[in-house]
Protein backbone atom coordinates (compact mmCIF):
# COMPACT_ATOMS: atom_id res chain seq x y z
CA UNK A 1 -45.71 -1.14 -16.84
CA UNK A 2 -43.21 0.50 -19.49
CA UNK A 3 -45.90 2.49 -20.59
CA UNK A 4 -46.47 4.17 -17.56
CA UNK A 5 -43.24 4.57 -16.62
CA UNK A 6 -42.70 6.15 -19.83
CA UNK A 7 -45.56 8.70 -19.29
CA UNK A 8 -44.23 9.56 -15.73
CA UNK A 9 -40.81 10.59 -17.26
CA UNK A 10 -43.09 13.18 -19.61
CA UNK A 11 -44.67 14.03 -17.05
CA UNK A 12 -41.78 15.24 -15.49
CA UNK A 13 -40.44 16.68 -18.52
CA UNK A 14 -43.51 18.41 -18.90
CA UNK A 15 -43.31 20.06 -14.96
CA UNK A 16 -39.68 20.85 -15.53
CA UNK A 17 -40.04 22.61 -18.93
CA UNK A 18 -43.30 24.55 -17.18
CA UNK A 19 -40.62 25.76 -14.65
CA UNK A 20 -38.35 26.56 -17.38
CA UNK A 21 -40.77 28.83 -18.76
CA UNK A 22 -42.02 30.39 -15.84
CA UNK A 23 -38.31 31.13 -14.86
CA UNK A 24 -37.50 32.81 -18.30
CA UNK A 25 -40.43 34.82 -17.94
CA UNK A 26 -39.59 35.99 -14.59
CA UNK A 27 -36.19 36.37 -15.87
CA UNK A 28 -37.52 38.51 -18.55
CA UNK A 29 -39.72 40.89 -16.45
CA UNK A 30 -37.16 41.15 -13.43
CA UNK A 31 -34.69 42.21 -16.18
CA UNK A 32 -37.22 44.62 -17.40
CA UNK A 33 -37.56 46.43 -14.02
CA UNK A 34 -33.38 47.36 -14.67
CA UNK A 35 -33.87 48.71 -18.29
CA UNK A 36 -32.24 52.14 -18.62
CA UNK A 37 -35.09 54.68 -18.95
CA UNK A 38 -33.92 55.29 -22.62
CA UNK A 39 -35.36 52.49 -23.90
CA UNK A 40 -32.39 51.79 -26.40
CA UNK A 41 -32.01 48.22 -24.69
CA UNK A 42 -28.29 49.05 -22.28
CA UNK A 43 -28.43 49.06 -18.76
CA UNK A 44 -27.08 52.13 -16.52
CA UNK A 45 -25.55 51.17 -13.73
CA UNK A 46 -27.60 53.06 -11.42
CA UNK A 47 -30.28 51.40 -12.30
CA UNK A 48 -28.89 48.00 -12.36
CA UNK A 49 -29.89 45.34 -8.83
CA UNK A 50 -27.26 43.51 -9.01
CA UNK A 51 -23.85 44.41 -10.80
CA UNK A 52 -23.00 40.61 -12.23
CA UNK A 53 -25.45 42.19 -14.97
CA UNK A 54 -22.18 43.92 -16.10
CA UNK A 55 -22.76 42.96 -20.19
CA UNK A 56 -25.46 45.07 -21.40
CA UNK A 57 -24.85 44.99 -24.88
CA UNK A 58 -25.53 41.20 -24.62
CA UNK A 59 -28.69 39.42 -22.69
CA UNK A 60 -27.66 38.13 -19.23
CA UNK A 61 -28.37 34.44 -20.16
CA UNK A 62 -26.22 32.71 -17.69
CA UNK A 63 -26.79 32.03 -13.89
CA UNK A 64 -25.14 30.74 -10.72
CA UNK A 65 -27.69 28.21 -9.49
CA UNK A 66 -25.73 27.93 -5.83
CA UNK A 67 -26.35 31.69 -5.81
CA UNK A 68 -29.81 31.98 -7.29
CA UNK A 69 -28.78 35.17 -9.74
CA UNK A 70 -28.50 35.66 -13.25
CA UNK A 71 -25.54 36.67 -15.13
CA UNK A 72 -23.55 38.18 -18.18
CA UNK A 73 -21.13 36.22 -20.22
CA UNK A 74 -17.85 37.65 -19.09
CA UNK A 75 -19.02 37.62 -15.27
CA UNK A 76 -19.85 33.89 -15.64
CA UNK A 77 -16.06 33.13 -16.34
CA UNK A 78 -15.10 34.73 -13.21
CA UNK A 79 -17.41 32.75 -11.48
CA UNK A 80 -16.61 29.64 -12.59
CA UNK A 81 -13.24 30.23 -11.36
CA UNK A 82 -14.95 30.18 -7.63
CA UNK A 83 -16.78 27.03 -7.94
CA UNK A 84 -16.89 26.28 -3.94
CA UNK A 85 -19.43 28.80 -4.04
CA UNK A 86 -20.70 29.88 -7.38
CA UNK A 87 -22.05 26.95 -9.84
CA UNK A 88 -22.69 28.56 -13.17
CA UNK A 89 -25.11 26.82 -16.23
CA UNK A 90 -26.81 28.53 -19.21
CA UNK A 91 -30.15 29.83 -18.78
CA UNK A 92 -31.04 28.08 -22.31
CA UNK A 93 -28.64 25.74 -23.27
CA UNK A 94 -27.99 23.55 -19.85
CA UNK A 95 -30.25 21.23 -18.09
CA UNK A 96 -32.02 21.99 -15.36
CA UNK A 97 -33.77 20.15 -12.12
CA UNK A 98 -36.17 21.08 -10.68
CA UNK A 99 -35.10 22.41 -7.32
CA UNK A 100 -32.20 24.40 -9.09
CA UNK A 101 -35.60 26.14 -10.88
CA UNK A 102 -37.44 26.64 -7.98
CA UNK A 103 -34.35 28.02 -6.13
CA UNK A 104 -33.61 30.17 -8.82
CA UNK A 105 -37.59 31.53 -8.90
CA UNK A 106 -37.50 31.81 -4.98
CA UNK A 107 -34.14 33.58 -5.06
CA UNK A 108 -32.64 36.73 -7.83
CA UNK A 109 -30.59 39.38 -8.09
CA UNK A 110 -32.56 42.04 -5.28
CA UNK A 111 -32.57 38.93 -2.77
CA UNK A 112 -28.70 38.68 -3.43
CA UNK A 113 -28.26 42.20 -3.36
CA UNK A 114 -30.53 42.33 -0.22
CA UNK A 115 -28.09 39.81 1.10
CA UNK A 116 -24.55 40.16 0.50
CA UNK A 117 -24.64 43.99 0.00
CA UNK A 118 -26.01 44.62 3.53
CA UNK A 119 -23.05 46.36 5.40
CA UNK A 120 -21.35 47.07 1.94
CA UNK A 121 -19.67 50.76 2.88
CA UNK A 122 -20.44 53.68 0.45
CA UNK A 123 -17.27 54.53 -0.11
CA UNK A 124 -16.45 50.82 -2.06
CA UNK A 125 -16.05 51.22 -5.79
CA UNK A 126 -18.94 49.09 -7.27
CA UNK A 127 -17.55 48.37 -10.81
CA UNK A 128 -19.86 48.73 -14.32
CA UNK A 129 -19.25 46.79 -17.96
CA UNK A 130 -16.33 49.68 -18.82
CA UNK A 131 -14.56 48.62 -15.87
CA UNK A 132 -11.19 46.38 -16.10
CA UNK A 133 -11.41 42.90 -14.98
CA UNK A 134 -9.52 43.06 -12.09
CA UNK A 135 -12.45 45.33 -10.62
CA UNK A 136 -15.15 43.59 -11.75
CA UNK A 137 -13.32 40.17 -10.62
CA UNK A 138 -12.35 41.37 -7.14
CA UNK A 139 -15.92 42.60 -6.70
CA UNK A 140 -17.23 39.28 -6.90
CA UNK A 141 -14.36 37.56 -4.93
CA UNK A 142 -15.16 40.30 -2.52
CA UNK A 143 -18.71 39.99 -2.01
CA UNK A 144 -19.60 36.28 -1.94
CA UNK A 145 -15.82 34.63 -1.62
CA UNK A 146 -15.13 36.47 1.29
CA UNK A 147 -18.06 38.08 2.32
CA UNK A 148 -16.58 41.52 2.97
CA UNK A 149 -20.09 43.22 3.13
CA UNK A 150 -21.97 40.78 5.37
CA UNK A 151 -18.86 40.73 8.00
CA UNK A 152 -17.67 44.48 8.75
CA UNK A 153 -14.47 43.23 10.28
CA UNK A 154 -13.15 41.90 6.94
CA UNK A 155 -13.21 45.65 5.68
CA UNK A 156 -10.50 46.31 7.77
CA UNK A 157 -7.74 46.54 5.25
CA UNK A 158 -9.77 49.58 3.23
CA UNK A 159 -11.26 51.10 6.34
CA UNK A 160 -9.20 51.96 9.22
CA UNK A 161 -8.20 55.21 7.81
CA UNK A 162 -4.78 53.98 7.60
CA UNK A 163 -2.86 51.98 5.51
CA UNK A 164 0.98 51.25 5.24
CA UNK A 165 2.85 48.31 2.67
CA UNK A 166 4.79 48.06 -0.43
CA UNK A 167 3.82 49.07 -4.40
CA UNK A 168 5.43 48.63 -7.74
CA UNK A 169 6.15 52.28 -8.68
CA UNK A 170 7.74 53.05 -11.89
CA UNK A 171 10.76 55.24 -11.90
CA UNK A 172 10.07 58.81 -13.80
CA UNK A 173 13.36 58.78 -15.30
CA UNK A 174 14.31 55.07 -16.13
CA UNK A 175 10.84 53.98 -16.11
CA UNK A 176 11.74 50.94 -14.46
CA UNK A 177 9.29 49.67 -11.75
CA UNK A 178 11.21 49.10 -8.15
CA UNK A 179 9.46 48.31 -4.78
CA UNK A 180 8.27 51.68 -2.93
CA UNK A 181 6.65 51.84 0.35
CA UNK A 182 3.44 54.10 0.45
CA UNK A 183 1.41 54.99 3.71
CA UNK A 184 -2.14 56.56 3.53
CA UNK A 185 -2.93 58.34 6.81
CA UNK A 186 -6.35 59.79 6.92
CA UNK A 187 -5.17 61.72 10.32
CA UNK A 188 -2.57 63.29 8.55
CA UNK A 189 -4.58 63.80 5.54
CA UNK A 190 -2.19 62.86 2.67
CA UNK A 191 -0.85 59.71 0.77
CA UNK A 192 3.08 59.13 1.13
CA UNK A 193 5.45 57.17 -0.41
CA UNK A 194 9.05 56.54 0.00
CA UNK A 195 12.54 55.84 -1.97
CA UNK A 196 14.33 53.70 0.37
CA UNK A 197 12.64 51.44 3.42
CA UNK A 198 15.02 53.39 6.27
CA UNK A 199 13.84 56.72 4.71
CA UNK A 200 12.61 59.77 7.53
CA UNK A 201 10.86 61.50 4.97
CA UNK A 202 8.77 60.63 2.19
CA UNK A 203 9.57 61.15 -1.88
CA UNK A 204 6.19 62.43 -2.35
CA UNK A 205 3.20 64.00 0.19
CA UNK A 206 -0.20 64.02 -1.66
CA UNK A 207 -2.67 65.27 0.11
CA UNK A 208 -6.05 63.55 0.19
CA UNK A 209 -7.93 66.03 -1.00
CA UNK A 210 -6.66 66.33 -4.25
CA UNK A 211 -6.13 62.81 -4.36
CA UNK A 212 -7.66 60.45 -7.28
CA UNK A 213 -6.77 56.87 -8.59
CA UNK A 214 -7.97 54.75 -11.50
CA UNK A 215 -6.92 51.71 -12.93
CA UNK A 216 -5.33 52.12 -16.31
CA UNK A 217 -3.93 48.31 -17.03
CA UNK A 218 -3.51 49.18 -21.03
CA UNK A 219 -1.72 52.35 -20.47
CA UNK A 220 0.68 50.94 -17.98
CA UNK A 221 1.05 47.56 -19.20
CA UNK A 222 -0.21 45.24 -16.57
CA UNK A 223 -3.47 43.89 -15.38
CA UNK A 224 -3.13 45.64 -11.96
CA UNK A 225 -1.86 48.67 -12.45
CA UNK A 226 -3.41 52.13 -10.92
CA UNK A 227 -2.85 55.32 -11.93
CA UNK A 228 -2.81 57.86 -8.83
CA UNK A 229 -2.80 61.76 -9.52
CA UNK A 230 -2.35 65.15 -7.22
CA UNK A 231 -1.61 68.38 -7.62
CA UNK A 232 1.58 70.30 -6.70
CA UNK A 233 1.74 73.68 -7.19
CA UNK A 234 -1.42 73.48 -8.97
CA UNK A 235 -0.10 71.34 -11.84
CA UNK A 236 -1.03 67.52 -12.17
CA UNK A 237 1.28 65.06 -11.14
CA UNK A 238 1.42 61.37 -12.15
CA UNK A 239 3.10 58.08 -10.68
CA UNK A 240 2.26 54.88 -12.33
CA UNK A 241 1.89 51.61 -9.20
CA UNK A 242 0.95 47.90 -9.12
CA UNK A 243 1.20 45.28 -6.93
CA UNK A 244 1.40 41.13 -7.77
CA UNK A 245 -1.78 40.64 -5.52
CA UNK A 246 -5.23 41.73 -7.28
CA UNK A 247 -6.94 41.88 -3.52
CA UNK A 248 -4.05 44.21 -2.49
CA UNK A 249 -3.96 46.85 -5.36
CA UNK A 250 -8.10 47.15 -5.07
CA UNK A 251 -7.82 47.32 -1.23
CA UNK A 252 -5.32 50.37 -1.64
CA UNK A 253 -8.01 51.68 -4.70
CA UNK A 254 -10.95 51.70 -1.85
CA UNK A 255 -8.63 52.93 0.79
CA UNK A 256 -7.83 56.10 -1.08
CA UNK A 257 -11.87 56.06 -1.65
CA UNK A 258 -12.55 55.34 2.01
CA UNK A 259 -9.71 58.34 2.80
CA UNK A 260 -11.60 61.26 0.29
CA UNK A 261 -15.06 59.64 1.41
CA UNK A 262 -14.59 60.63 4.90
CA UNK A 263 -12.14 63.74 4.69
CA UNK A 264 -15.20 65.05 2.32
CA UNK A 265 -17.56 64.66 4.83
CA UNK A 266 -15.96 66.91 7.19
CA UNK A 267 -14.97 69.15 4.13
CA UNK A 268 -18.90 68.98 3.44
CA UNK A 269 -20.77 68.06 6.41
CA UNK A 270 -24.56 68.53 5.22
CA UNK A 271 -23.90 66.65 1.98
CA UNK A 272 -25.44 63.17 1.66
CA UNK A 273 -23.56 60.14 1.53
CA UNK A 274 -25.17 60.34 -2.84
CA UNK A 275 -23.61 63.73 -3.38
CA UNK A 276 -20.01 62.36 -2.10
CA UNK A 277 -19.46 58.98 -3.25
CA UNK A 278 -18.84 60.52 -6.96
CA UNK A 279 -16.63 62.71 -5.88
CA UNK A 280 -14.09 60.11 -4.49
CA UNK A 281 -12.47 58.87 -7.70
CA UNK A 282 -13.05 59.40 -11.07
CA UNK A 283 -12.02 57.78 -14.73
CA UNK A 284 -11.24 59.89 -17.05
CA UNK A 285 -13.59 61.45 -19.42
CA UNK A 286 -11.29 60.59 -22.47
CA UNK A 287 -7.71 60.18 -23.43
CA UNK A 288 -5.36 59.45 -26.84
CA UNK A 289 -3.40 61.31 -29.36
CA UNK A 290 -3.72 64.56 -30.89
CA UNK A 291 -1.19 67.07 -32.49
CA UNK A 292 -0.85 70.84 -30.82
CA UNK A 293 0.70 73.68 -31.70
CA UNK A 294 1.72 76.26 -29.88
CA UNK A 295 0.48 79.80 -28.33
CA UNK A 296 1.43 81.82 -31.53
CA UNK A 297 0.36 79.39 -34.16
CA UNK A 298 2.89 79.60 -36.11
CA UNK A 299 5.13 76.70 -35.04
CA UNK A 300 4.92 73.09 -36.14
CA UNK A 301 2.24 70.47 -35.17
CA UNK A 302 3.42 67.94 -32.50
CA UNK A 303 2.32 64.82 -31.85
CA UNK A 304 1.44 64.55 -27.49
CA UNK A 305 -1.09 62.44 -25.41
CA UNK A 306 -3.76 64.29 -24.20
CA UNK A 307 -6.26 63.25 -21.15
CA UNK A 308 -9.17 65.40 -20.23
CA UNK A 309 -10.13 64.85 -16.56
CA UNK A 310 -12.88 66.44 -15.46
CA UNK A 311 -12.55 70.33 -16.71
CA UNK A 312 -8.18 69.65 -17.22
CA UNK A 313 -7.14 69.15 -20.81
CA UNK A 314 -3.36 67.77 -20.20
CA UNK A 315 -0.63 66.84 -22.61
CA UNK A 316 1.62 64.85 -22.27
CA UNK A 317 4.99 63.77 -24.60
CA UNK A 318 4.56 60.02 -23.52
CA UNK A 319 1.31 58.11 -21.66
CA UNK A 320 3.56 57.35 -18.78
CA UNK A 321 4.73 60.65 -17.86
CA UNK A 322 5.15 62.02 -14.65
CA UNK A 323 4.37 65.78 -15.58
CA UNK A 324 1.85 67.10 -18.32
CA UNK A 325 3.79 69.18 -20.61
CA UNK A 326 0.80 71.95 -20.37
CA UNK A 327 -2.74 71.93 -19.30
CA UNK A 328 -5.29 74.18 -20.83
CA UNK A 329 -8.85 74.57 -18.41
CA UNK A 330 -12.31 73.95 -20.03
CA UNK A 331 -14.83 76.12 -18.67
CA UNK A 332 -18.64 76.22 -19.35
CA UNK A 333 -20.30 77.96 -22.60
CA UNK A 334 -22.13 80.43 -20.36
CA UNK A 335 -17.91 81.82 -19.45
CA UNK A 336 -17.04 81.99 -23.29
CA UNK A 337 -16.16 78.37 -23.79
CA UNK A 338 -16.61 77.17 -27.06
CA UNK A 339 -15.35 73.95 -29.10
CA UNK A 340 -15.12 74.47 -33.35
CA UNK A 341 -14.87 71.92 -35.77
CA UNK A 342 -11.53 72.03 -38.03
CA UNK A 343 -9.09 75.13 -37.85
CA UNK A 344 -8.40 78.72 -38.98
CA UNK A 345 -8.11 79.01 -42.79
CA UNK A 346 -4.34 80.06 -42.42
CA UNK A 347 -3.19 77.29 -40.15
CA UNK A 348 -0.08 75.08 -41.64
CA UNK A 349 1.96 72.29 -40.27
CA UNK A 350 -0.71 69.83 -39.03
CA UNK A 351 0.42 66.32 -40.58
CA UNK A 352 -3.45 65.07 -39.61
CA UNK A 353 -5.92 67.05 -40.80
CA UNK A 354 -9.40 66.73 -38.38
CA UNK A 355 -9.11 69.86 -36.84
CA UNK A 356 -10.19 71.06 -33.86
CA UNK A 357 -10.44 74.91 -32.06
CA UNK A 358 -11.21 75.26 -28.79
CA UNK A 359 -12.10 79.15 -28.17
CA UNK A 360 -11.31 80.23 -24.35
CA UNK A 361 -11.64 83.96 -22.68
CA UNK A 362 -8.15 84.35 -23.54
CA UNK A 363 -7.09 82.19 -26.81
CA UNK A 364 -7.55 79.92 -29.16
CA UNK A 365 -5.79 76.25 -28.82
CA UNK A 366 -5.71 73.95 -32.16
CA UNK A 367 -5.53 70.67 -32.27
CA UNK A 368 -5.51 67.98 -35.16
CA UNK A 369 -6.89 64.57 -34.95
CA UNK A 370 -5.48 61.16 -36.92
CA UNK A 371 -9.52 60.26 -37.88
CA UNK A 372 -12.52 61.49 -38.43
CA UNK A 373 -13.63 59.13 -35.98
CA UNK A 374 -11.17 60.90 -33.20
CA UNK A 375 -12.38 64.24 -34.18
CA UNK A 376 -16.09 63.36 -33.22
CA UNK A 377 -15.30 62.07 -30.24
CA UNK A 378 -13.18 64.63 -28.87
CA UNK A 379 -15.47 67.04 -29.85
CA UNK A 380 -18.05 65.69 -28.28
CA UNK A 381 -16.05 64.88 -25.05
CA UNK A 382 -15.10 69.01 -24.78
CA UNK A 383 -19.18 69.82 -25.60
CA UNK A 384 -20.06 67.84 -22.43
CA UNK A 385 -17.72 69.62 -20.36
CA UNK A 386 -18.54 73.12 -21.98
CA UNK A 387 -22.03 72.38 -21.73
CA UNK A 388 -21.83 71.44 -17.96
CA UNK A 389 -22.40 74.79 -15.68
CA UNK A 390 -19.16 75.54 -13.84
CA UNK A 391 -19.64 75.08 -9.93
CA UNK A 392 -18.42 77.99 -7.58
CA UNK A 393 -15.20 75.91 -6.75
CA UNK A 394 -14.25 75.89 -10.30
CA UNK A 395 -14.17 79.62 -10.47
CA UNK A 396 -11.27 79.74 -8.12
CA UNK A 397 -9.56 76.77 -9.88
CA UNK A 398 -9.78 78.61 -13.22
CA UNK A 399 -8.49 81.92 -11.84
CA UNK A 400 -5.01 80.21 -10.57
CA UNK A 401 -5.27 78.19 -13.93
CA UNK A 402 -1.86 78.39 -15.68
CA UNK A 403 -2.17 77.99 -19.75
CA UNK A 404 0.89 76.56 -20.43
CA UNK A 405 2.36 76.40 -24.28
């Protein structure tokens, strides 16, 4: 009787490691259907089913068996930390019965995505591995916590096309962070904020259509904090906002999205809902330290923080300033742009000495870079850009363009 007993148990063993094995390899074609087409083993996230795959650099070798999908490492954290409706185990190191395998083989990422992306609005940010975690986290909470994209009603907050409460801004002058009230009104077309709760009229009007917003929780020192940028008088302008509440801060982030996404439509009506959705924020291309001199090239290096967004090289004296001290416009190599490697022969002051000269129709600019390491990677940040063919709107911006020393 122990005997067969005994071989029933290996039995069973035997059917559940079969299962195993036809899982992983399942696992291992599915995940083969998401490889980026150049073959160097990373994922792009257009290609991607299912964006709990955020890890590429690593195998996703963890799953939620409540969920039937597979997983990175950093994405199975967040999961665990919603265990009333994700259960997470290890794809090789866990047990596993033999329902949770067949669920698992009957399920996967496109079902899920099939599933709890169905009413998901273009307009809402769908976060990649370079993303903070506050994006990538309120994705998840977003789309099987609260089921924001089965139920359209529990969009409300980033889609009604307006949107009124209360942000941490930081002061420009004190740098201090005190409670501001902001209202985005797509029928007015602009994002507003205000200094005092009784105010009539706001600090700041920023219209929607040069609005943009990204989540910079380094630069500004906490987990939630956004970035938001507009232009006055053609110049950038920065202010610096959080709020306590991760939901909140990303519901004002798609908001602004949901705002450009439909004032770009009428702006654009016979583009496709593909063409607009990059268009509605954007992170940017690359920012850090650099020393500049100025127009004649005579006067001393100085050390300022530079961001390039989109075709705008900006500098500023500190990170968290409200005003670029100068921006300098990067046009396209077929207009004259050009980017050198190391500077003039006669140039002095520069205490770092990876040079850089960026040739425009009208000057040169030099800058100097700590490392070798920064050098290459500016320069090849400004090659993209030159490289890129300017678009007819960018004409226009680059005639108003003010080169400022």
């Amino acid at each position: 009787m122990e005997r067969v007993e005994n071989e029933q148990k290996m039995g069973n063993l035997t059917v559940l490691c079969s299962h195993m094995v036809v899982l992983l390899t399942w696992y291992s074609w599915d995940r083969q259907q998401v490889r980026s087409p150049d073959g160097c083993g990373r994922f792009s996230a257009e290609h991607v089913p299912f964006p709990e795959i955020l890890s590429w650099s690593h195998d996703p070798d963890w799953a939620s068996h409540s969920l039937g999908i597979f997983i990175c490492l950093n994405c199975s954290g967040i999961h665990r930390n919603i265990p009333q409706v994700s259960k997470v185990k290890s794809v090789r190191l866990d047990d596993w019965d033999d329902a949770q395998v067949e669920f698992m083989a009957s399920n996967g990422n496109n079902v899920a995505k099939a599933k709890y992306e169905s009413k998901m609005p273009p307009f809402y940010y769908k976060p990649t591995f370079l993303d903070c975690q506050l994006l990538r986290e309120q994705w998840i909470r977003a789309k099987y916590e609260r089921k924001e994209f089965i139920h359209s009603e529990k969009q409300e907050p980033y889609s009604a096309g307006y949107r009124e409460g209360f942000l941490w801004k930081r002061g420009r002058d004190n740098g201090q962070f005190l409670s501001r009230k902001f209202v985005l009104s797509e029928r007015e077309g602009a994002l507003k904020y205000f200094n005092r709760n009784d105010a009539k009229e706001p600090k700041a009007i920023m219209k929607i259509e040069h609005l943009n917003a990204t989540f910079q929780p380094a630069k500004i020192g906490n987990p939630h904090g956004l970035q938001i940028t507009y232009l006055k008088d053609n110049s950038t302008r920065n202010i610096f906002v959080y709020h306590e509440d991760g939901k909140e801060i990303v519901d004002w982030f798609n908001a602004i999205r949901a705002a450009r996404f439909h004032y770009l439509q009428v702006a654009f009506p016979g583009a496709s809902d593909a063409d607009l959705v990059p268009k509605l924020s954007r992170n940017y291309l690359k920012e850090g330290y650099m020393e500049k001199t100025g127009p004649k090239q005579t006067e001393g290096f100085k050390k300022r923080w530079f961001t390039m967004d989109d075709r705008r090289l900006m500098y500023f004296k500190d990170p968290l300033d409200a005003f670029a001290r100068g921006e300098v416009f990067i046009g396209s190599k077929e207009n004259s742009y050009k980017v050198l490697e190391g500077l003039p022969p006669s140039t002095q002051g520069n205490h770092w000495q990876h040079g850089i000269t960026i040739v425009t129709p009208d000057r040169k600019f030099l800058f100097a870079c700590e490392t070798e390491d920064d050098q290459l990677e500016w320069i090849t940040t400004f090659q993209k850009v030159i490289s890129r063919p300017m678009l007819p709107q960018e004409y226009a911006v680059e005639a108003h363009f003010k080169h400022k020393p």
